[in-house]
Protein backbone atom coordinates (compact mmCIF):
# COMPACT_ATOMS: atom_id res chain seq x y z
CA UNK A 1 0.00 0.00 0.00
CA UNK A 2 2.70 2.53 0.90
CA UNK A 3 4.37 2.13 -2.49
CA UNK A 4 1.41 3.98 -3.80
CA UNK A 5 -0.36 5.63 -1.72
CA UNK A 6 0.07 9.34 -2.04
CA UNK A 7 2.75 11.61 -0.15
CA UNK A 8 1.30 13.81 2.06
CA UNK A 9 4.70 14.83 4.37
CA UNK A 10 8.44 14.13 3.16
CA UNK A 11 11.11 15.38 5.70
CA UNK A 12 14.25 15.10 4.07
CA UNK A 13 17.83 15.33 6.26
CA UNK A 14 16.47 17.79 8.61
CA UNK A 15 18.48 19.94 11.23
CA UNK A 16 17.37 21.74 13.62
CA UNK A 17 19.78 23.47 16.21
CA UNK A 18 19.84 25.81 18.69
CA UNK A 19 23.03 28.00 19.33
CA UNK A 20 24.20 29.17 22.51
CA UNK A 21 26.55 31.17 24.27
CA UNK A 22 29.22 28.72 24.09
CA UNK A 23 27.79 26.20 22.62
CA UNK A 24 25.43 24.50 19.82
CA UNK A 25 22.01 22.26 21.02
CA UNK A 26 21.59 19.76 18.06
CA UNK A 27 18.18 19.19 18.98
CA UNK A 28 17.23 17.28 15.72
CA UNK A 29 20.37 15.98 13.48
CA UNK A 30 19.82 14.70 9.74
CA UNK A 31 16.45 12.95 10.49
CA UNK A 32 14.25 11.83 6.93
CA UNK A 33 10.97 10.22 7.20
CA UNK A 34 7.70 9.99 4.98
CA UNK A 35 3.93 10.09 5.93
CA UNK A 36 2.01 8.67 3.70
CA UNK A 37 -1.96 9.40 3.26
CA UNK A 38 -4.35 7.99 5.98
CA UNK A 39 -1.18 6.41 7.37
CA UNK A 40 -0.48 6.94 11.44
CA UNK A 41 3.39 7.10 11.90
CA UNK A 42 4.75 6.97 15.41
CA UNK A 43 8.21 8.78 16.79
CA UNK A 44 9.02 7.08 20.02
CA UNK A 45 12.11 7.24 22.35
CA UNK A 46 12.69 9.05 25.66
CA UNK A 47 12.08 12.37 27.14
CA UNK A 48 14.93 14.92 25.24
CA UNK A 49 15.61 12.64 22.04
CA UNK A 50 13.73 15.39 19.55
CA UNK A 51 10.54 14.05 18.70
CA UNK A 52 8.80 17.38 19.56
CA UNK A 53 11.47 19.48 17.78
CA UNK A 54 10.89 17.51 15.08
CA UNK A 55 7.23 18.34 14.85
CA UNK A 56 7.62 22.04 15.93
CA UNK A 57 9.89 22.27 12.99
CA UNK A 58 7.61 20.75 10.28
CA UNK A 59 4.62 23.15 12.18
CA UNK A 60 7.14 26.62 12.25
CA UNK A 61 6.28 26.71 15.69
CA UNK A 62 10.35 26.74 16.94
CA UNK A 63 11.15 28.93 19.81
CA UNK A 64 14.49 31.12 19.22
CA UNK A 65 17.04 31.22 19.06
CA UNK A 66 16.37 27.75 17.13
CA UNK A 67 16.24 26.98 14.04
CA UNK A 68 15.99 24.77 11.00
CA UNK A 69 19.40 25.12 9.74
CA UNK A 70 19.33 22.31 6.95
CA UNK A 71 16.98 19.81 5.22
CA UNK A 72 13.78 20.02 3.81
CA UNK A 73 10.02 19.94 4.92
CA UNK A 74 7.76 18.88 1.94
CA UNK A 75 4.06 19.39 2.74
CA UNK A 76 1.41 18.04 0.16
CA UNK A 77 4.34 18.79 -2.62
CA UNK A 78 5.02 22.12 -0.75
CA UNK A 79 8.24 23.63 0.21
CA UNK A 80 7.46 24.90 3.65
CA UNK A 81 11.08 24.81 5.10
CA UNK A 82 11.71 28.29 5.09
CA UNK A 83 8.57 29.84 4.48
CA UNK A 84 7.41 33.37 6.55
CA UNK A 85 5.14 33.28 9.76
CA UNK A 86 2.54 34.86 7.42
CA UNK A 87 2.86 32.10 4.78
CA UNK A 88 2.93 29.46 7.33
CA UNK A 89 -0.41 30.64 9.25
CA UNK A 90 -1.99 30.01 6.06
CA UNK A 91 -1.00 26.08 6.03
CA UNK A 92 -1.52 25.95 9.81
CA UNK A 93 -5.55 24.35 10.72
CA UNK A 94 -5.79 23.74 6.91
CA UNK A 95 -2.96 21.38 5.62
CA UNK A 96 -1.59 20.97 9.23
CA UNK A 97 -3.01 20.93 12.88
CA UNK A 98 -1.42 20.11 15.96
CA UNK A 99 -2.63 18.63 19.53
CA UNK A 100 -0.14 19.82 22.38
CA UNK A 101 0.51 17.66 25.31
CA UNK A 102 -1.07 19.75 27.90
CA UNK A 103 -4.36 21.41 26.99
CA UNK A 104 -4.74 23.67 29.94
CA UNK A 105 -1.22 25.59 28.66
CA UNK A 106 -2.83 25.18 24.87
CA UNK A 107 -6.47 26.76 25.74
CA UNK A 108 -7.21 30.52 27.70
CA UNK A 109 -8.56 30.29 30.83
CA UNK A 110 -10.08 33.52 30.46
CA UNK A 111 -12.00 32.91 26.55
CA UNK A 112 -15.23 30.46 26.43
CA UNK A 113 -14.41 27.77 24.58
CA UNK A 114 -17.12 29.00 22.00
CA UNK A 115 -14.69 31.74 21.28
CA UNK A 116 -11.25 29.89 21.13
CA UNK A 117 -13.32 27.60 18.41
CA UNK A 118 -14.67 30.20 16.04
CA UNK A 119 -11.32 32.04 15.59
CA UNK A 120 -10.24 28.54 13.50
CA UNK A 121 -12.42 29.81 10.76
CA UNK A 122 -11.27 33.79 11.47
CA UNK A 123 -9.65 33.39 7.81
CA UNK A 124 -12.88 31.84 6.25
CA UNK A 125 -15.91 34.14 4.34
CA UNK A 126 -18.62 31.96 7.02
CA UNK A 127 -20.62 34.50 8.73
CA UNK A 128 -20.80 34.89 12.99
CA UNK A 129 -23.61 32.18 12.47
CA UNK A 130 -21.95 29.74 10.66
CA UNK A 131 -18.77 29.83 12.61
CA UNK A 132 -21.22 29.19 15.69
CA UNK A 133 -22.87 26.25 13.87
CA UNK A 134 -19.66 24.91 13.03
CA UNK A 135 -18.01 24.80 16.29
CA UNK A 136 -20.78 23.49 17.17
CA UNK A 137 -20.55 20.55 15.05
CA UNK A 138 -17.05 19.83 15.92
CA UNK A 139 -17.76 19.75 19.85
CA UNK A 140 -20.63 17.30 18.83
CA UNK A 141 -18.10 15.37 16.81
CA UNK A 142 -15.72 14.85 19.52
CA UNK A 143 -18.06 13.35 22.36
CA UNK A 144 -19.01 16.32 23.90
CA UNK A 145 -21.97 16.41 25.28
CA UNK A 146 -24.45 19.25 25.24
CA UNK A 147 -22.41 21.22 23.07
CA UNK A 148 -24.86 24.33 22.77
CA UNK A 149 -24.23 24.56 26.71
CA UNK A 150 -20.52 23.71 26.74
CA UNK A 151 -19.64 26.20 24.10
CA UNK A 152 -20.60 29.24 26.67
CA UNK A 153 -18.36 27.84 29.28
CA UNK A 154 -14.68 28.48 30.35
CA UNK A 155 -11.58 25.90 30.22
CA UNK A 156 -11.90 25.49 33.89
CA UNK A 157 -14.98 24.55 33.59
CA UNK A 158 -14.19 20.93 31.85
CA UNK A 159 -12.50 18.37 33.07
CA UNK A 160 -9.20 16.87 31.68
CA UNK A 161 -10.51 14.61 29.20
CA UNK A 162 -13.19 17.30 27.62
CA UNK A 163 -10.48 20.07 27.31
CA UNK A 164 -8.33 17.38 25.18
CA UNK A 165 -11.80 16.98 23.14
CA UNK A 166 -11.80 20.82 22.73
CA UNK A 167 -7.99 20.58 21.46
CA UNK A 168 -8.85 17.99 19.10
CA UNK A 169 -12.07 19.98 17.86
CA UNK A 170 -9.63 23.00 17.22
CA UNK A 171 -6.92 21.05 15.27
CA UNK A 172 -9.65 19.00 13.26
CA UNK A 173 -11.89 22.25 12.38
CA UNK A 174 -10.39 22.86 9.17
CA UNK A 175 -10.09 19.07 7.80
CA UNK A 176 -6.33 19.14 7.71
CA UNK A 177 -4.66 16.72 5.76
CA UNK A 178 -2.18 15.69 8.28
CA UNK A 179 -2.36 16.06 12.17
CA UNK A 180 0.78 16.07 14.66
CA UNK A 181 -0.39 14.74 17.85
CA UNK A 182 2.63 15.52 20.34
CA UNK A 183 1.54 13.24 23.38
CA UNK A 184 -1.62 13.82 23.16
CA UNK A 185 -2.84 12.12 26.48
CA UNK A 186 0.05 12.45 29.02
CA UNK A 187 -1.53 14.44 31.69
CA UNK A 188 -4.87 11.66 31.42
CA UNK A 189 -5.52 9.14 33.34
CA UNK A 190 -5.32 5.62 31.48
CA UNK A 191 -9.20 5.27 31.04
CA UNK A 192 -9.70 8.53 29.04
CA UNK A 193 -6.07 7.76 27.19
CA UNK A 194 -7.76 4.92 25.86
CA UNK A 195 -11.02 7.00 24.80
CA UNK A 196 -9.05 9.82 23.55
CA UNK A 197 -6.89 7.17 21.46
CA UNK A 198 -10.24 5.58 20.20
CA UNK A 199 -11.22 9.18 19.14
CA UNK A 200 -8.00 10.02 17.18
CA UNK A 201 -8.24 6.94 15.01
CA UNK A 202 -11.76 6.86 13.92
CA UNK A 203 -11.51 10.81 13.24
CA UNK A 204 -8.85 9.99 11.35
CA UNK A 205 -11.00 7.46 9.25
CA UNK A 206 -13.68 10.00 8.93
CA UNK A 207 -11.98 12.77 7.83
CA UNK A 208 -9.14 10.43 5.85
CA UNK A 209 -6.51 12.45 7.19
CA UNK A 210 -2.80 11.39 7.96
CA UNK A 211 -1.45 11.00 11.76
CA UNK A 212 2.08 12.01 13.03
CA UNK A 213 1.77 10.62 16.97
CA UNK A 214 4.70 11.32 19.24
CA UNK A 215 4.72 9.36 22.34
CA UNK A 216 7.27 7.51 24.73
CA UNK A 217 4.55 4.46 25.07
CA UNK A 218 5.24 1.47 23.30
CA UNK A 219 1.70 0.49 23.96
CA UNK A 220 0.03 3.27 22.05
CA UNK A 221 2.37 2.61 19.32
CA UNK A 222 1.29 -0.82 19.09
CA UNK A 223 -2.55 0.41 19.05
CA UNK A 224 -2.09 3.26 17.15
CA UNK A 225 0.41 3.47 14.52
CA UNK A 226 1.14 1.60 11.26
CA UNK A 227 4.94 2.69 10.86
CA UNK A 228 7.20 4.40 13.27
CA UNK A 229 10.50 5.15 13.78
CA UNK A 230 12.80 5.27 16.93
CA UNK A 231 14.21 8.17 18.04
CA UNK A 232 17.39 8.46 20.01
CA UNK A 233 19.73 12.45 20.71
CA UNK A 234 18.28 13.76 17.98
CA UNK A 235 18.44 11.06 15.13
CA UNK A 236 16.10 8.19 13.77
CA UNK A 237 17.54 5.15 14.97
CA UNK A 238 15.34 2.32 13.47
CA UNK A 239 12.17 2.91 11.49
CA UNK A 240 9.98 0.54 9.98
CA UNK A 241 6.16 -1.18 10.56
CA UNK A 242 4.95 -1.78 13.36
CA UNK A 243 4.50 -5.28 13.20
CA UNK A 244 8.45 -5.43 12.28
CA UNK A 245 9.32 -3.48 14.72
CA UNK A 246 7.94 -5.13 17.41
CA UNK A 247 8.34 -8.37 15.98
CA UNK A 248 11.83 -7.89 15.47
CA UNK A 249 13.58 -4.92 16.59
CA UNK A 250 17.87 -4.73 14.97
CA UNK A 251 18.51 -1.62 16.75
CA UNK A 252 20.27 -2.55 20.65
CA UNK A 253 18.02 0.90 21.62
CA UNK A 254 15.14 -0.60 20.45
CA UNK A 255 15.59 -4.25 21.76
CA UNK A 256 16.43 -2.04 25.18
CA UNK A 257 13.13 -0.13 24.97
CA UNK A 258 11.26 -3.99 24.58
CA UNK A 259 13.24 -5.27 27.10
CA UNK A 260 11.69 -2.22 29.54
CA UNK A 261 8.41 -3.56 29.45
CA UNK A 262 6.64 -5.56 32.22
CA UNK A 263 5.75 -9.04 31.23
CA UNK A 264 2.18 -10.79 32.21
CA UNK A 265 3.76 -13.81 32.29
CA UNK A 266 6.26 -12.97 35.09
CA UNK A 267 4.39 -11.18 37.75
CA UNK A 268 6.56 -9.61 40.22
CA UNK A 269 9.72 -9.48 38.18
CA UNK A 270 12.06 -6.54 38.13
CA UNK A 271 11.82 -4.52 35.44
CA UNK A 272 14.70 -3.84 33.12
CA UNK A 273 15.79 -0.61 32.80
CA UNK A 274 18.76 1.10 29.99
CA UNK A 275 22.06 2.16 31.97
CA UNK A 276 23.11 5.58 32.20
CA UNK A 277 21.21 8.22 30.83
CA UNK A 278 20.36 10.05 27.55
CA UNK A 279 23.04 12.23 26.67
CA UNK A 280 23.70 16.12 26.79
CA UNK A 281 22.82 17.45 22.90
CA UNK A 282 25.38 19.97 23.54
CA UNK A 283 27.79 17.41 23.91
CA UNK A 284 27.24 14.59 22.13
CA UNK A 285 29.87 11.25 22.36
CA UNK A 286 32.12 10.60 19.05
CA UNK A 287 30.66 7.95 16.95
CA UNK A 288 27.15 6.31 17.93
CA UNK A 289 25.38 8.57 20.18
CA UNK A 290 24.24 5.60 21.87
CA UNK A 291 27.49 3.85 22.05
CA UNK A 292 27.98 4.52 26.01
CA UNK A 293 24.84 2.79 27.21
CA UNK A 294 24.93 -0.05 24.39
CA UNK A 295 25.67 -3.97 25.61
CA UNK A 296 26.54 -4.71 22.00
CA UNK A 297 29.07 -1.79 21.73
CA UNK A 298 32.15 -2.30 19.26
CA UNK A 299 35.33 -0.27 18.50
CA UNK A 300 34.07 1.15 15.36
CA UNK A 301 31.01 2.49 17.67
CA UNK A 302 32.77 4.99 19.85
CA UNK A 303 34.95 6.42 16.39
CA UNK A 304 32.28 6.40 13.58
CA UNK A 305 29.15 7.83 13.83
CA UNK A 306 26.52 4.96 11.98
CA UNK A 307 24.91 5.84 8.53
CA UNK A 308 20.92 4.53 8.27
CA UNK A 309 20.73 1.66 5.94
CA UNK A 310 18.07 -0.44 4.56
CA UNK A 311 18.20 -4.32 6.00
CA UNK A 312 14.87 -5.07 4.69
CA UNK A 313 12.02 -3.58 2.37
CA UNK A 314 10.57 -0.79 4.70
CA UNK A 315 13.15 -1.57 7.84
CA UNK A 316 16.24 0.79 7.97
CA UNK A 317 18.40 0.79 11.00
CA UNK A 318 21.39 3.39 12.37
CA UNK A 319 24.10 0.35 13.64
CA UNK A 320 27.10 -1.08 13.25
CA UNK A 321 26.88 -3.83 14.96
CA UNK A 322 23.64 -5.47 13.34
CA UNK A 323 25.09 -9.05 13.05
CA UNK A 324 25.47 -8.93 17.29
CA UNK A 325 21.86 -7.94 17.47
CA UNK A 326 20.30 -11.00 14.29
CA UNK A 327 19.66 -13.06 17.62
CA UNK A 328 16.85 -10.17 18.70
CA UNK A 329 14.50 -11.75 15.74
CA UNK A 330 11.27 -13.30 17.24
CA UNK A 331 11.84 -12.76 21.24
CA UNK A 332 9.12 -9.74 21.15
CA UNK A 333 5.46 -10.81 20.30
CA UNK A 334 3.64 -8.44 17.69
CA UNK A 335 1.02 -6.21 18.49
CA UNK A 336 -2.35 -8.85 18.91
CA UNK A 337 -4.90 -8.38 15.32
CA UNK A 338 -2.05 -7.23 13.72
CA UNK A 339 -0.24 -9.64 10.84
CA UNK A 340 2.88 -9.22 9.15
């Protein structure tokens, strides 16, 4: 299906940096990715690896001093790399939306909600009326109920899960073609994760629109997404499908990330956890950024920084040392009702 199914995003070698008084933040460092239409593609790794810069630089949305200093952003066969704030409002709600982690820090506490909706269509010719009706609509669409009521209320008013509805009404108002969903439910509980999950995907059906989810849970991934790639100081470490991926993970970051997870089947076990910590983007390590926490580290690791390479149709991997980690295939299950 991928092979030709239409390009809606192509990222291309991107870097995005941010300078300093004595030094330089590579935040994001020669990442290249595709979304494809009606495709949800997940960027997973820990807090600090660059998933979010990654998105804020495809949305324009970087805060100084950084900046995209190489690479390219293709939107729907659009050069938006280094387009102007004015140009880019124009794409932003129509081609692209965006859900923020915390919708409390995204939404005024001191606007009704009906307000913060109707300014989505500021830049349409729909009269006061219509914009009303509409926002209406999209509360409706998103679970809310009572809309008519809940549209003269304040964000303080709803609780957690309705304000992320309210987000998602706002990013969806225009039918974008692609949404960036940057942890969408991290300050939710689990049950309204899993309803605000739910919501995402059959929006996305309805509307036929393309999914970029950032998360650090290997579980939504597994529910969620049909390709993603791993992200580790500021680089794409392993990308492929899902299935693949946890099927088979090459990358020792990856197979580390599995590992993490609590198994059913051995209640009570301790949990494994990576050595050592992410490091400082400021002052990244020679060679493999991930060389000093890696249990299949070689020479050529800690001198030569790995290229990405193809091992597969659809699976490329950032390693050196890919015939130490062959013996990964088949330990991690796949994600249940999914097949290869």
């Amino acid at each position: 299906m991928i092979g030709v199914a239409e390009r809606i995003l192509e990222v291309k070698d991107l870097k995005t940096y941010f300078p300093g008084r004595d030094e330089l933040v590579k935040a994001v460092d020669g990442v290249s990715f595709e979304v494809y239409k009606g495709e949800t593609f997940g960027l997973v790794g820990e807090s600090g690896c660059g998933k979010s810069q990654t998105c804020r630089s495809i949305l324009g949305l970087l805060k100084k001093p950084g900046r995209v200093v190489d690479g390219q952003i293709i939107l729907d066969g659009q050069d938006i790399t280094h387009l102007k704030e004015k140009e880019l409002r124009k794409l932003r709600g129509k081609k692209m939306s965006v859900i923020f982690q915390e919708p409390m820090t995204s939404l005024s506490p001191v606007l009704k909600i009906k307000k913060q909706l109707m300014e989505v269509f500021d830049d349409t010719p729909m009269t006061r009326a219509e914009k009303q009706q509409r926002a209406v609509e999209l509360l409706r669409m998103v679970g809310i109920p009572s809309p008519e009521l809940r549209m003269e209320e304040y964000t303080f008013q709803f609780s957690g899960g309705m304000r992320q509805r309210a987000m998602i009404a706002m990013a969806l108002g225009a039918r974008p073609k692609l949404l960036i969903a940057d942890e969408p439910t991290t300050a939710l509980d689990v049950t309204i994760q899993d309803q605000i999950m739910k919501l995402i995907n059959s929006l996305k059906q309805e509307l036929d629109m393309s999914i970029i989810l950032v998360t650090h849970d290997l579980g939504v991934i597994a529910q969620m997404c049909d390709r993603v790639a791993v992200m580790y100081s500021g680089l794409i470490m392993e990308m492929c499908d899902v299935v693949t991926l946890f099927a088979s993970p090459r990358h020792p970051y990856t197979y580390a990330l599995m590992s993490s997870l609590p198994d059913p089947a051995n209640k009570g076990a301790r949990l494994n956890a990576i050595q050592g910590s992410p490091p400082n983007l400021a002052h990244l390590p020679e060679g493999c950024p991930f060389w000093p926490r890696c249990t299949e580290c070689a020479d050529i690791c800690k001198r030569e920084r790995p290229e990405m390479r193809e091992i597969a149709p659809g699976h490329s991997v950032r390693c050196h040392c890919l015939d130490k980690t062959a013996a990964y295939r088949g330990i991690i299950e796949a994600p249940q009702g999914k097949e290869a």
